[in-house]
PDB file of N, CA and C in Angstrom:
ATOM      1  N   UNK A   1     -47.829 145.748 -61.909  1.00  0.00           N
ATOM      2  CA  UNK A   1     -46.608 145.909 -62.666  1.00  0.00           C
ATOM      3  C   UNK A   1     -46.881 146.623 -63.983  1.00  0.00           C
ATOM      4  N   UNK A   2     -47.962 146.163 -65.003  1.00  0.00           N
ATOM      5  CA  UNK A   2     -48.304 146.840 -65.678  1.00  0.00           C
ATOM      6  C   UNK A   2     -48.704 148.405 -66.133  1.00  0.00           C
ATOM      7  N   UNK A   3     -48.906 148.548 -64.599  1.00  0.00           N
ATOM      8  CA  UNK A   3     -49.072 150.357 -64.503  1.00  0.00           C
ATOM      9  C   UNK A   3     -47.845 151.053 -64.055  1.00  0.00           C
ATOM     10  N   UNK A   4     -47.315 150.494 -63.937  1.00  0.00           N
ATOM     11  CA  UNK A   4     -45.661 151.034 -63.382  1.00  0.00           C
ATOM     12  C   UNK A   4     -44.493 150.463 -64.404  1.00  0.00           C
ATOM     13  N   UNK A   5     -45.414 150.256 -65.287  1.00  0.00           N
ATOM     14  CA  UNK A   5     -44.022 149.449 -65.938  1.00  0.00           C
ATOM     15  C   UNK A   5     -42.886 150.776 -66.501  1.00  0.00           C
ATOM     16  N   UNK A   6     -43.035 152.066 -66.744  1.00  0.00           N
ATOM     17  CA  UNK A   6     -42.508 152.953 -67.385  1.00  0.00           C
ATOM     18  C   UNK A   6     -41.402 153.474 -66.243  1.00  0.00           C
ATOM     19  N   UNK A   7     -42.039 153.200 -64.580  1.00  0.00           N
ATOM     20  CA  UNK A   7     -41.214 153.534 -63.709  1.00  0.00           C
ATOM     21  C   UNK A   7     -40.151 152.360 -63.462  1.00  0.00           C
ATOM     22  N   UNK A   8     -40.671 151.116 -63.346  1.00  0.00           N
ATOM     23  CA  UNK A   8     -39.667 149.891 -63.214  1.00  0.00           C
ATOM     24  C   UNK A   8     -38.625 150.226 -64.225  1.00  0.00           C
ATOM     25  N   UNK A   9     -38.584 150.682 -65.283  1.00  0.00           N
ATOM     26  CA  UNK A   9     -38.302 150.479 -66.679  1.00  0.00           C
ATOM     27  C   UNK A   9     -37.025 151.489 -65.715  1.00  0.00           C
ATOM     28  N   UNK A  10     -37.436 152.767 -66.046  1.00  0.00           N
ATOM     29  CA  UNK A  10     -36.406 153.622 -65.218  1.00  0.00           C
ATOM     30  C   UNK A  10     -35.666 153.230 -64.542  1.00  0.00           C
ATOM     31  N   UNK A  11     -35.865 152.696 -63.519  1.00  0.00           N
ATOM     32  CA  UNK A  11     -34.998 152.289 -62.329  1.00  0.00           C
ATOM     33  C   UNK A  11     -34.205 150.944 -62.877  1.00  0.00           C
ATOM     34  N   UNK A  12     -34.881 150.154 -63.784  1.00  0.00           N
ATOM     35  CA  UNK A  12     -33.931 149.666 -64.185  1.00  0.00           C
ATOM     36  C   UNK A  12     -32.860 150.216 -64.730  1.00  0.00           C
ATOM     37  N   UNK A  13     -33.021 150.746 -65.724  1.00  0.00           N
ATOM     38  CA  UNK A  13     -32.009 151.685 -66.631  1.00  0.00           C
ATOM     39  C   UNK A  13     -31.351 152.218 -65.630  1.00  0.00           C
ATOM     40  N   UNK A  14     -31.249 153.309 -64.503  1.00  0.00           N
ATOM     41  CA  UNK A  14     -30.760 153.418 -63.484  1.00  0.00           C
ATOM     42  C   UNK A  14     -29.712 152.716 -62.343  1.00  0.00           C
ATOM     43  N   UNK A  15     -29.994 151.442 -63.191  1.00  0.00           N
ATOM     44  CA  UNK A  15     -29.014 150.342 -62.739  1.00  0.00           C
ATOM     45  C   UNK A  15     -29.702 149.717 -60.963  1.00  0.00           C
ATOM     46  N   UNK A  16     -30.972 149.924 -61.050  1.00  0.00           N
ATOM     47  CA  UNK A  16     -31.322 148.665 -60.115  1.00  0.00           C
ATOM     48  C   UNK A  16     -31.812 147.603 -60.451  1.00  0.00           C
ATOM     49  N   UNK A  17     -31.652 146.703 -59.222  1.00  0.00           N
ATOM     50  CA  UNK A  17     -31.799 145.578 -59.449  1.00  0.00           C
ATOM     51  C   UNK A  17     -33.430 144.862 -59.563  1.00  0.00           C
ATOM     52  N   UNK A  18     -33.970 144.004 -60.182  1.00  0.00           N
ATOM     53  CA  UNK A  18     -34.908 143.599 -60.836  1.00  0.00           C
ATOM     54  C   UNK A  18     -35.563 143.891 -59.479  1.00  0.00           C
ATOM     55  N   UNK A  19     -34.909 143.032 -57.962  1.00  0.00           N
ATOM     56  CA  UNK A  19     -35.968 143.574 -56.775  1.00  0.00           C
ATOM     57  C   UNK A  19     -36.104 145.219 -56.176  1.00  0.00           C
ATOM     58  N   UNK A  20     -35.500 145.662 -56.494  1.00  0.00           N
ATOM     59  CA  UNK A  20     -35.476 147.232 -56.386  1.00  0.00           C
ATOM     60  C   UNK A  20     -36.232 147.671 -57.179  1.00  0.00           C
ATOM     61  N   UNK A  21     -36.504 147.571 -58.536  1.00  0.00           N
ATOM     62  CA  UNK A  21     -37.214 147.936 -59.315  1.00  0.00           C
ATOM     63  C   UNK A  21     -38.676 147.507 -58.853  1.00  0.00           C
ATOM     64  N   UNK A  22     -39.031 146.221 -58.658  1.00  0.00           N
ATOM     65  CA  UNK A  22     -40.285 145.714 -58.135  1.00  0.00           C
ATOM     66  C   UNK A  22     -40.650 145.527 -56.745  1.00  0.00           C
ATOM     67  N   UNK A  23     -40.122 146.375 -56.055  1.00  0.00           N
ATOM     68  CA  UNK A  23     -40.084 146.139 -54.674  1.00  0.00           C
ATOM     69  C   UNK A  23     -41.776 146.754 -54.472  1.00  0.00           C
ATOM     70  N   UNK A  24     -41.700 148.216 -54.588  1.00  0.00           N
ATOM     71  CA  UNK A  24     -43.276 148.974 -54.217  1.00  0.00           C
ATOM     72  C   UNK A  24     -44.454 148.216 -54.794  1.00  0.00           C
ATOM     73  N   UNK A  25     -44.292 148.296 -55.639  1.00  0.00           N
ATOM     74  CA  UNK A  25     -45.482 147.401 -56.684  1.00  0.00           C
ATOM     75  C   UNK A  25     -45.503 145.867 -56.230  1.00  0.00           C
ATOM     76  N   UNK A  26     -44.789 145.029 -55.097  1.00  0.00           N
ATOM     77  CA  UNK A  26     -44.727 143.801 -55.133  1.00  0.00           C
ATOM     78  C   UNK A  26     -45.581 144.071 -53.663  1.00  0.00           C
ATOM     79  N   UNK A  27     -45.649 144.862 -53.038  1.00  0.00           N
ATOM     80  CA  UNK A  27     -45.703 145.197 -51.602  1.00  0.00           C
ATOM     81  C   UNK A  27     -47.173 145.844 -51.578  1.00  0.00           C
ATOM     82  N   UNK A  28     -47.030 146.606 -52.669  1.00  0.00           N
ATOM     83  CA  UNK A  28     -48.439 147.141 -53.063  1.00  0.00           C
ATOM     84  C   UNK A  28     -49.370 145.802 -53.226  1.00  0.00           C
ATOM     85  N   UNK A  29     -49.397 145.072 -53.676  1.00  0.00           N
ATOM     86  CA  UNK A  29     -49.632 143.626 -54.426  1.00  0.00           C
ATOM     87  C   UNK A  29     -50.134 142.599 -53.236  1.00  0.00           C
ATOM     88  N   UNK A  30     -49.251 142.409 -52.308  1.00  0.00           N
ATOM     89  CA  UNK A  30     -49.637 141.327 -50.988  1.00  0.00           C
ATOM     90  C   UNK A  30     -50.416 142.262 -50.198  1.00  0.00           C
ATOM     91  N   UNK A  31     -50.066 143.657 -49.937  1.00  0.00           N
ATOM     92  CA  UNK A  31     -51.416 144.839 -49.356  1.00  0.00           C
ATOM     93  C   UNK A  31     -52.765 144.348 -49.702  1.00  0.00           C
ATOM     94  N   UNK A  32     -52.800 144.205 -51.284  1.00  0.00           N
ATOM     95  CA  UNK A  32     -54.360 144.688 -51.887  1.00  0.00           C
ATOM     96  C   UNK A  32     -54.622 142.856 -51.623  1.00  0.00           C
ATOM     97  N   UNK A  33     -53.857 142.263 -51.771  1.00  0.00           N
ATOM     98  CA  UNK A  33     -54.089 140.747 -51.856  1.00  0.00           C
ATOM     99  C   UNK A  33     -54.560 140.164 -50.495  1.00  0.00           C
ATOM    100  N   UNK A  34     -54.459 140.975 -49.601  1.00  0.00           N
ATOM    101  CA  UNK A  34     -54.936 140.406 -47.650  1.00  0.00           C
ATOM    102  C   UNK A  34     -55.764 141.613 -47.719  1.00  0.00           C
ATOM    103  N   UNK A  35     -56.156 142.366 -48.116  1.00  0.00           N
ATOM    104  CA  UNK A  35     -57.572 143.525 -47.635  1.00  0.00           C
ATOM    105  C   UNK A  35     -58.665 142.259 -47.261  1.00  0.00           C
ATOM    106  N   UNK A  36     -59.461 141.735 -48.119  1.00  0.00           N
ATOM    107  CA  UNK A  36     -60.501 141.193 -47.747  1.00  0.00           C
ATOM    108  C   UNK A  36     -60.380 140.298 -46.682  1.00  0.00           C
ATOM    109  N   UNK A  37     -59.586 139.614 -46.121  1.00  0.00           N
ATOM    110  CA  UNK A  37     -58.971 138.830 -45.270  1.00  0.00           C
ATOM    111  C   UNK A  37     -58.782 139.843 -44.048  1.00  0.00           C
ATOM    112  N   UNK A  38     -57.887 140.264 -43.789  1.00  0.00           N
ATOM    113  CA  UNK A  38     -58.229 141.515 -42.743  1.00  0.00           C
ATOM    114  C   UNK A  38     -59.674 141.980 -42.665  1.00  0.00           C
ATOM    115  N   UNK A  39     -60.230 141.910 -43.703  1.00  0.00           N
ATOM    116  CA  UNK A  39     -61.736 143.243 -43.439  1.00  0.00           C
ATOM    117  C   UNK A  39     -62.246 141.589 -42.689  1.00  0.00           C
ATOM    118  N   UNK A  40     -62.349 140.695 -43.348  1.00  0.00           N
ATOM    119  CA  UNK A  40     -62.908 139.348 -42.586  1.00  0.00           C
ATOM    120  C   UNK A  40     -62.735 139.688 -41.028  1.00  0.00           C
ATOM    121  N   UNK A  41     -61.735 139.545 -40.896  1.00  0.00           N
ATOM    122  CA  UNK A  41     -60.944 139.512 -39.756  1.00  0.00           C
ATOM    123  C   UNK A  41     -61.680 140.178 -38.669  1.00  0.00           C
ATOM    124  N   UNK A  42     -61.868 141.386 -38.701  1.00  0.00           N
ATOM    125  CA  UNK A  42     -62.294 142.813 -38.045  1.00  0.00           C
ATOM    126  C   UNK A  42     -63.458 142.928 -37.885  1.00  0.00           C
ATOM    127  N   UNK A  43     -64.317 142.211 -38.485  1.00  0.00           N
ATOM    128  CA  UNK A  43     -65.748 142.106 -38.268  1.00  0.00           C
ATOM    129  C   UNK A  43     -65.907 140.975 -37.293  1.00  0.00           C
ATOM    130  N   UNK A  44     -65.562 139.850 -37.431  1.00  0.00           N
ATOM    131  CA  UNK A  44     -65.367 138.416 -36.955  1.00  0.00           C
ATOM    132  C   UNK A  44     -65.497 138.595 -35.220  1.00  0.00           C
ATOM    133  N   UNK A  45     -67.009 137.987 -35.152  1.00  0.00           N
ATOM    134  CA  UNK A  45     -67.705 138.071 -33.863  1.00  0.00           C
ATOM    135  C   UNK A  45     -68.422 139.312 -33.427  1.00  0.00           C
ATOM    136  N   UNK A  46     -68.397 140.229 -34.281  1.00  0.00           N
ATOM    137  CA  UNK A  46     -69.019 141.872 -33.574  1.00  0.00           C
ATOM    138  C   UNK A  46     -70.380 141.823 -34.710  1.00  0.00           C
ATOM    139  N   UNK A  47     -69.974 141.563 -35.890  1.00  0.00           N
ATOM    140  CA  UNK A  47     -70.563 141.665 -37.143  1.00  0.00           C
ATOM    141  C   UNK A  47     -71.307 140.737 -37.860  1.00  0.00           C
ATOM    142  N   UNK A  48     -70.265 139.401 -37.851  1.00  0.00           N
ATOM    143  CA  UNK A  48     -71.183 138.352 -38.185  1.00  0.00           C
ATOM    144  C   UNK A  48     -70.972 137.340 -37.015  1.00  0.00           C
ATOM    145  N   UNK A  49     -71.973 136.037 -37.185  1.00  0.00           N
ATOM    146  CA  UNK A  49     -71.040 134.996 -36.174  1.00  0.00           C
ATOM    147  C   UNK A  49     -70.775 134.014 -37.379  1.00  0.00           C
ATOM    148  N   UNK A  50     -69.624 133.303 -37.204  1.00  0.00           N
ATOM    149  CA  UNK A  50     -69.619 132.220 -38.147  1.00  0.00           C
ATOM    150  C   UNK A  50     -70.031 130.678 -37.772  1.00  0.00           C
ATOM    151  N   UNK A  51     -70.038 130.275 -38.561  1.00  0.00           N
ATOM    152  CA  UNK A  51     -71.211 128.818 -38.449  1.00  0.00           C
ATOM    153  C   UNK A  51     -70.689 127.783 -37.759  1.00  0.00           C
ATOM    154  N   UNK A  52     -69.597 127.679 -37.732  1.00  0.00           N
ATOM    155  CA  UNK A  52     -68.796 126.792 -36.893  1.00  0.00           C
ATOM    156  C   UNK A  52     -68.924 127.364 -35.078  1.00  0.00           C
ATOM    157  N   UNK A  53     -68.834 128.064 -35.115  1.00  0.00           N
ATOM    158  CA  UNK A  53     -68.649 128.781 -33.646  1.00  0.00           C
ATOM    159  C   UNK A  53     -70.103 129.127 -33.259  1.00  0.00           C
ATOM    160  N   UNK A  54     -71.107 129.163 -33.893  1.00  0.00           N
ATOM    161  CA  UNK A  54     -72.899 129.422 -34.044  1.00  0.00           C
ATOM    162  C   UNK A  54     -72.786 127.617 -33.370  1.00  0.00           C
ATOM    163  N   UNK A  55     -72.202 126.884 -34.098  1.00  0.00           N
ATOM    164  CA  UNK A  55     -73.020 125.902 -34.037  1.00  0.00           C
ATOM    165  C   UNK A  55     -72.497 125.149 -33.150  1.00  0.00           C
ATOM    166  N   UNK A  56     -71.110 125.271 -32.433  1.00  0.00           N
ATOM    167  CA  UNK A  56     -70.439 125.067 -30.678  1.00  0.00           C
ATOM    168  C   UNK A  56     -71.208 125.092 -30.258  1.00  0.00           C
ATOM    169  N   UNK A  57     -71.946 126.447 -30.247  1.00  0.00           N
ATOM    170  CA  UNK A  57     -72.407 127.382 -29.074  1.00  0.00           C
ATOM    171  C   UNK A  57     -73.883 126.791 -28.503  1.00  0.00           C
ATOM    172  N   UNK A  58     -74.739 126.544 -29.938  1.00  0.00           N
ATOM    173  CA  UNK A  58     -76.022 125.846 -30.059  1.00  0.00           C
ATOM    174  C   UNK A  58     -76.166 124.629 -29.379  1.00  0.00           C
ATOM    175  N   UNK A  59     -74.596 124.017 -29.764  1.00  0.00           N
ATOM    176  CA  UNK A  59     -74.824 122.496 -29.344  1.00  0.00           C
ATOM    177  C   UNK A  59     -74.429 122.448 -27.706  1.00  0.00           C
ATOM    178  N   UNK A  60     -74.525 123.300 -27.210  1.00  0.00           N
ATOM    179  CA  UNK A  60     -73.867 123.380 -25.897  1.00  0.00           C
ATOM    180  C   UNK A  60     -72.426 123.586 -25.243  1.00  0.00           C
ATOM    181  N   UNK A  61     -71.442 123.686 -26.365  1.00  0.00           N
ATOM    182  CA  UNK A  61     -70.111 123.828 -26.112  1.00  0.00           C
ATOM    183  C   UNK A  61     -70.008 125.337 -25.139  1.00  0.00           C
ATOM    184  N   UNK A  62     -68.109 125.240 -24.262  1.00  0.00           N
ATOM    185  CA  UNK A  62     -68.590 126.514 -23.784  1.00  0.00           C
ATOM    186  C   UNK A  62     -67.934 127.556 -24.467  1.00  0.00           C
ATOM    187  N   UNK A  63     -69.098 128.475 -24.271  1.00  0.00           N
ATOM    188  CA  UNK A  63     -68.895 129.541 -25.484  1.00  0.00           C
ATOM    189  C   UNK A  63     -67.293 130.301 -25.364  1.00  0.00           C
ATOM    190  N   UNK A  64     -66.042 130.413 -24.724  1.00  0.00           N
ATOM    191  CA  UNK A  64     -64.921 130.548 -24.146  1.00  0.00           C
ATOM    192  C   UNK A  64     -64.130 130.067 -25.788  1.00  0.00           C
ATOM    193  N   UNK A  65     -64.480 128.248 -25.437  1.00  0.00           N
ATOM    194  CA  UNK A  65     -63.757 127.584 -25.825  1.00  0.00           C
ATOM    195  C   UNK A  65     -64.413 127.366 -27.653  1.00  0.00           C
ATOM    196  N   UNK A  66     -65.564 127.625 -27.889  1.00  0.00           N
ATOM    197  CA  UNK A  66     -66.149 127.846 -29.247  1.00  0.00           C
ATOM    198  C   UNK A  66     -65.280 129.131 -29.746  1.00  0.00           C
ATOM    199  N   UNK A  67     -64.858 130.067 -29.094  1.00  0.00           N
ATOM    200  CA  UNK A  67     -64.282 131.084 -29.708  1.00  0.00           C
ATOM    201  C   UNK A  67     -62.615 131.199 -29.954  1.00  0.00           C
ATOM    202  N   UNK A  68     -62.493 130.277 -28.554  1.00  0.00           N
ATOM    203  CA  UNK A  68     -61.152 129.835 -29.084  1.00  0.00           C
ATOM    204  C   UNK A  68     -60.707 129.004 -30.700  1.00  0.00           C
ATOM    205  N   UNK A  69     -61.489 128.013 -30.534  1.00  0.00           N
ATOM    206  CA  UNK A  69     -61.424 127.316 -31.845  1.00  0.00           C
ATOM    207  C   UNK A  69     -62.058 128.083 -33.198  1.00  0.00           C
ATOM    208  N   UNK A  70     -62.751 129.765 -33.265  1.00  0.00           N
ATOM    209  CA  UNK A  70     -62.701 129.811 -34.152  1.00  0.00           C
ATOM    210  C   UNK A  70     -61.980 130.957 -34.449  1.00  0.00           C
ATOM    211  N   UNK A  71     -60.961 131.343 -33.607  1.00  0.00           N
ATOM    212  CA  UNK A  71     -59.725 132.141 -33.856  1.00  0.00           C
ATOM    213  C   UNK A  71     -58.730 130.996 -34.589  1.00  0.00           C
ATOM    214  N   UNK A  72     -58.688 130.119 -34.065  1.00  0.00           N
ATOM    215  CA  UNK A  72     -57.555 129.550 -34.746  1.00  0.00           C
ATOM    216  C   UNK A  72     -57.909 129.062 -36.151  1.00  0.00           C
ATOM    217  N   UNK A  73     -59.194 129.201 -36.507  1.00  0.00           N
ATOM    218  CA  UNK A  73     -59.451 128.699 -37.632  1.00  0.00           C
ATOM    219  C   UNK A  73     -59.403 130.019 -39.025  1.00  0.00           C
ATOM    220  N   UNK A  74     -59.345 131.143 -38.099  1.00  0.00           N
ATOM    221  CA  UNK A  74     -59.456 132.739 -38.937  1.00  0.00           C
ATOM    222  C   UNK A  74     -57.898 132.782 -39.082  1.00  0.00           C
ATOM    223  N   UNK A  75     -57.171 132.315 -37.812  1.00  0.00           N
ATOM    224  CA  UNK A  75     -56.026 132.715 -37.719  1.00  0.00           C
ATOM    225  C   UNK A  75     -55.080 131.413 -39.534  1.00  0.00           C
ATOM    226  N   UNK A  76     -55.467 130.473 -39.386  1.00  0.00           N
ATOM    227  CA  UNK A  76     -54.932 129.491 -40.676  1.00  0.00           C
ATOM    228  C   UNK A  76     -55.816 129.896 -41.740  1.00  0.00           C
ATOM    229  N   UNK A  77     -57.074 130.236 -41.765  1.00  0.00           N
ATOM    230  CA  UNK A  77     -57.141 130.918 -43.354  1.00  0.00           C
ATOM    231  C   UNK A  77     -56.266 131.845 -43.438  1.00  0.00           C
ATOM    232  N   UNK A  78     -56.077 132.918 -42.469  1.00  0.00           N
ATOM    233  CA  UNK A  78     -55.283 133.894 -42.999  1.00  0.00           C
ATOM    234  C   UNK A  78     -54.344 133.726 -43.134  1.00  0.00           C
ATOM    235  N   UNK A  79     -53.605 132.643 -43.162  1.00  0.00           N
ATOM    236  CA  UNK A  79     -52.044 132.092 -42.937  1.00  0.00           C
ATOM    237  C   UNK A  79     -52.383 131.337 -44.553  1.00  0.00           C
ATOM    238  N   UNK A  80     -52.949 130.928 -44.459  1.00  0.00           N
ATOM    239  CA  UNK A  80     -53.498 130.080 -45.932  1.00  0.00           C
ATOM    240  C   UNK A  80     -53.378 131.214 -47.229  1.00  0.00           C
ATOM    241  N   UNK A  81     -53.915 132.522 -46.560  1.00  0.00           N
ATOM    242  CA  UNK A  81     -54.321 133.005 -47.810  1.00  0.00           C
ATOM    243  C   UNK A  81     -52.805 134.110 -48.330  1.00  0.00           C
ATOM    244  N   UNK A  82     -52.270 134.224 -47.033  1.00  0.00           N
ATOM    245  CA  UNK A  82     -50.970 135.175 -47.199  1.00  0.00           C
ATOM    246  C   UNK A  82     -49.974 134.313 -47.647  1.00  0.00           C
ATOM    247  N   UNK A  83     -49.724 133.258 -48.029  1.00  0.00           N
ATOM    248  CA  UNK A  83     -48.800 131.984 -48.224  1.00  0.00           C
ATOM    249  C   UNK A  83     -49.280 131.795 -49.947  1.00  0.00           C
ATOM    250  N   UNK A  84     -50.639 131.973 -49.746  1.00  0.00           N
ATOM    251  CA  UNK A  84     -50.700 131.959 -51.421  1.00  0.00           C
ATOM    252  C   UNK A  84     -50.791 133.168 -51.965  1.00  0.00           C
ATOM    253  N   UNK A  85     -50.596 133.899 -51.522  1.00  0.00           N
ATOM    254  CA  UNK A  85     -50.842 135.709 -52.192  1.00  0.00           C
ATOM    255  C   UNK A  85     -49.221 135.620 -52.160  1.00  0.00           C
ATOM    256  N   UNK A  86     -48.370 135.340 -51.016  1.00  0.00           N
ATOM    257  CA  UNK A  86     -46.851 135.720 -51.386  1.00  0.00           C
ATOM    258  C   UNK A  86     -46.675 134.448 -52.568  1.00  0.00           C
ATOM    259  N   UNK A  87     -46.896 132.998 -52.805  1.00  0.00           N
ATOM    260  CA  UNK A  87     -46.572 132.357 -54.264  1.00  0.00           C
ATOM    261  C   UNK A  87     -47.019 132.912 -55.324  1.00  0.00           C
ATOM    262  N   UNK A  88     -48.140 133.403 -55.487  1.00  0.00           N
ATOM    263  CA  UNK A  88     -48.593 134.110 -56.797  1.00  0.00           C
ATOM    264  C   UNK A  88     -47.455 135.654 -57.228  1.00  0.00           C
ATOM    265  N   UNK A  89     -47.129 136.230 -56.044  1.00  0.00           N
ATOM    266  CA  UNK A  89     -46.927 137.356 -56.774  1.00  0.00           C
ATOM    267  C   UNK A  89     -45.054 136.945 -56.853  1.00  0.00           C
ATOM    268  N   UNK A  90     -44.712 136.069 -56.328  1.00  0.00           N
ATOM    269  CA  UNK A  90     -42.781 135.584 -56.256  1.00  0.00           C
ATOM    270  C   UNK A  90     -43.602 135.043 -57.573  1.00  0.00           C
ATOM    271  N   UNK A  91     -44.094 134.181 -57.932  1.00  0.00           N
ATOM    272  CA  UNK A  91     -44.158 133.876 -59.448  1.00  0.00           C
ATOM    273  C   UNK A  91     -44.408 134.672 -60.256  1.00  0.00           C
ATOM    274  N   UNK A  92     -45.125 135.434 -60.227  1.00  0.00           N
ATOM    275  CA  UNK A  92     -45.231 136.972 -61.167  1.00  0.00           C
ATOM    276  C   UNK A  92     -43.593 136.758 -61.165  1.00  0.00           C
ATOM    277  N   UNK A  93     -43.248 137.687 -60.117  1.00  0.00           N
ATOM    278  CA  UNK A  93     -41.667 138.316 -59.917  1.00  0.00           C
ATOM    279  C   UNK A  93     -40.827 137.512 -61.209  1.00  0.00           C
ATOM    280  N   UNK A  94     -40.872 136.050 -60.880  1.00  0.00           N
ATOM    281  CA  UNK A  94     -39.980 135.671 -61.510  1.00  0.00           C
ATOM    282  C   UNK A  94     -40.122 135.250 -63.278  1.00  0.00           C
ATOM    283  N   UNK A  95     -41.944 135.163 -63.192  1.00  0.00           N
ATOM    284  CA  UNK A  95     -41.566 135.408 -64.891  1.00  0.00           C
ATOM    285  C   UNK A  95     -41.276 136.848 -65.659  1.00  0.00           C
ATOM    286  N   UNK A  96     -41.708 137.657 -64.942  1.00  0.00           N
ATOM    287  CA  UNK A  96     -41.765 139.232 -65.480  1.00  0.00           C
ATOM    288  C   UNK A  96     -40.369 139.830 -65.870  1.00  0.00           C
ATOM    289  N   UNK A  97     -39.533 139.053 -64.561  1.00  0.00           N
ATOM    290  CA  UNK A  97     -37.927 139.619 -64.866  1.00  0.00           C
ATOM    291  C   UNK A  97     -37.093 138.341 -65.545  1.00  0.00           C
ATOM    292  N   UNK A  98     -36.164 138.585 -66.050  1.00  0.00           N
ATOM    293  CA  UNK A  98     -35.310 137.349 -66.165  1.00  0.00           C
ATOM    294  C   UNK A  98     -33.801 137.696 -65.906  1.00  0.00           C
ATOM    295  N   UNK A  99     -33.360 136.410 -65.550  1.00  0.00           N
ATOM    296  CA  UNK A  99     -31.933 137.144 -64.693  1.00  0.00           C
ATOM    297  C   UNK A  99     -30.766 138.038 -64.615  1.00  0.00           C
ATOM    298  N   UNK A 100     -31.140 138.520 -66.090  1.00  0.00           N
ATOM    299  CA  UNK A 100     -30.549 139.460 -66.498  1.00  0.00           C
ATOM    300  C   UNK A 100     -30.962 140.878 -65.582  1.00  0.00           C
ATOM    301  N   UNK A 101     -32.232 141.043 -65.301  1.00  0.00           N
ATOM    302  CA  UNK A 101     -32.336 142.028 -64.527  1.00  0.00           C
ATOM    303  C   UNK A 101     -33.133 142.983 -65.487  1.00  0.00           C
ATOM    304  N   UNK A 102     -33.788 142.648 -66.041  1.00  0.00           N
ATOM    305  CA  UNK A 102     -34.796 142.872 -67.701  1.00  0.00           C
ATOM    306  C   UNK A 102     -35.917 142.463 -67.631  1.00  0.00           C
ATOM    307  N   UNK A 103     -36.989 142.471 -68.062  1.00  0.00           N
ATOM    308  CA  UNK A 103     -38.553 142.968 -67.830  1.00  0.00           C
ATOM    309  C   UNK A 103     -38.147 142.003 -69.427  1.00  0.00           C
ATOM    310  N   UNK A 104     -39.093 140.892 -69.169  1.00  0.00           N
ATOM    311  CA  UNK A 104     -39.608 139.885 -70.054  1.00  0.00           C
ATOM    312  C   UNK A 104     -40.544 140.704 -71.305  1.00  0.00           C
ATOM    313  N   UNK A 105     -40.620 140.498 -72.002  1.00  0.00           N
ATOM    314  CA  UNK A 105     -41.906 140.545 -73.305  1.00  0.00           C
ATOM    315  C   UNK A 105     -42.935 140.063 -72.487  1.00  0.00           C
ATOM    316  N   UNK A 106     -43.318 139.303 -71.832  1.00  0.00           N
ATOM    317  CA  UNK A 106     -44.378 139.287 -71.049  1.00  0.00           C
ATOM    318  C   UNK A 106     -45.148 140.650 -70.756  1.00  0.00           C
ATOM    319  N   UNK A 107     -44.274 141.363 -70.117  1.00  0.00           N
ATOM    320  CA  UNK A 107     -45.093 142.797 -69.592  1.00  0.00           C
ATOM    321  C   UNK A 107     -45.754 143.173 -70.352  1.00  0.00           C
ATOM    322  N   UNK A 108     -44.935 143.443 -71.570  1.00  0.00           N
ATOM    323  CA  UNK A 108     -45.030 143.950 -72.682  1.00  0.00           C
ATOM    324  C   UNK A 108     -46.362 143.792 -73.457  1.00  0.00           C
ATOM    325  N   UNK A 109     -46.961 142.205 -73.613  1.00  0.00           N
ATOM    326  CA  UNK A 109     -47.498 142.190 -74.307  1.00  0.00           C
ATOM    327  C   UNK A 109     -48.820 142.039 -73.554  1.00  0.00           C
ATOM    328  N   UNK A 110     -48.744 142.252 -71.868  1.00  0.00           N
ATOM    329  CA  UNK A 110     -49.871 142.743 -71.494  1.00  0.00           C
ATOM    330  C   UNK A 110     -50.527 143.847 -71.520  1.00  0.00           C
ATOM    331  N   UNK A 111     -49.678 145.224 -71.765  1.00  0.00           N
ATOM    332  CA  UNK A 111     -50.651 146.275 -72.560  1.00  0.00           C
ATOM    333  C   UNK A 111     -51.262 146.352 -72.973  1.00  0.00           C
TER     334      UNK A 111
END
C-alpha cells in the first residue's frame, strides 16, 4: 500500500471506493503472501521427503497411505496459511481506510 499510495490516492479522488482503490495491491499482497507455500508445495515428494511421511514409511506403513496422510497435512497448512494471510491483509484494509472511503494517517506516517 505504501508504494501505491499516490495511485490509491488517485482513484480515490476519482471517486472509488476504498475497495477499488485497494483491490490490486490487496491481491498483489495474498499472491506474495502464499509464494513460499506453493514453492513448498511443488517440491513436496520429488525434492524433499518430509519427516512425517519418511517416518510412515520407515516404520512400515504402506507407502500409498503415508502419502495420503501427508497431502492432507500440506493440504491444512496451506489452508492455515491462506486464512491467515487473508486476516492480516482484511486488517491492513480496514485500518488503512476509514469509512469514509479515506486513507488513514496511518499510511501516511509510514513513509
Amino acid at each position: 500500500m505504501t508504494s501505491r499510495r499516490e495511485e490509491i490516492e488517485a482513484l480515490l479522488t476519482l471517486g472509488a471506493s476504498r475497495w477499488e482503490a485497494a483491490h490490486q495491491p490487496i491481491r498483489e499482497a495474498l499472491r506474495i503472501g502464499m509464494i513460499p507455500t506453493i514453492n513448498s508445495m511443488m517440491v513436496m515428494g520429488l525434492v524433499s521427503l518430509p519427516g512425517m511421511m519418511t517416518g510412515q514409511i520407515l516404520a512400515g506403513a504402506n507407502p500409498s497411505d503415508a502419502i495420503r496422510y501427508q497431502i492432507v497435512i500440506i493440504f491444512a497448512q496451506a489452508a492455515g496459511v491462506a486464512i491467515a494471510t487473508m486476516g492480516v491483509v482484511i486488517l491492513a484494509f480496514l485500518v488503512l481506510f476509514n469509512r469514509d472511503h479515506q486513507l488513514t494517517d496511518l499510511l501516511r506516517k509510514l513513509d
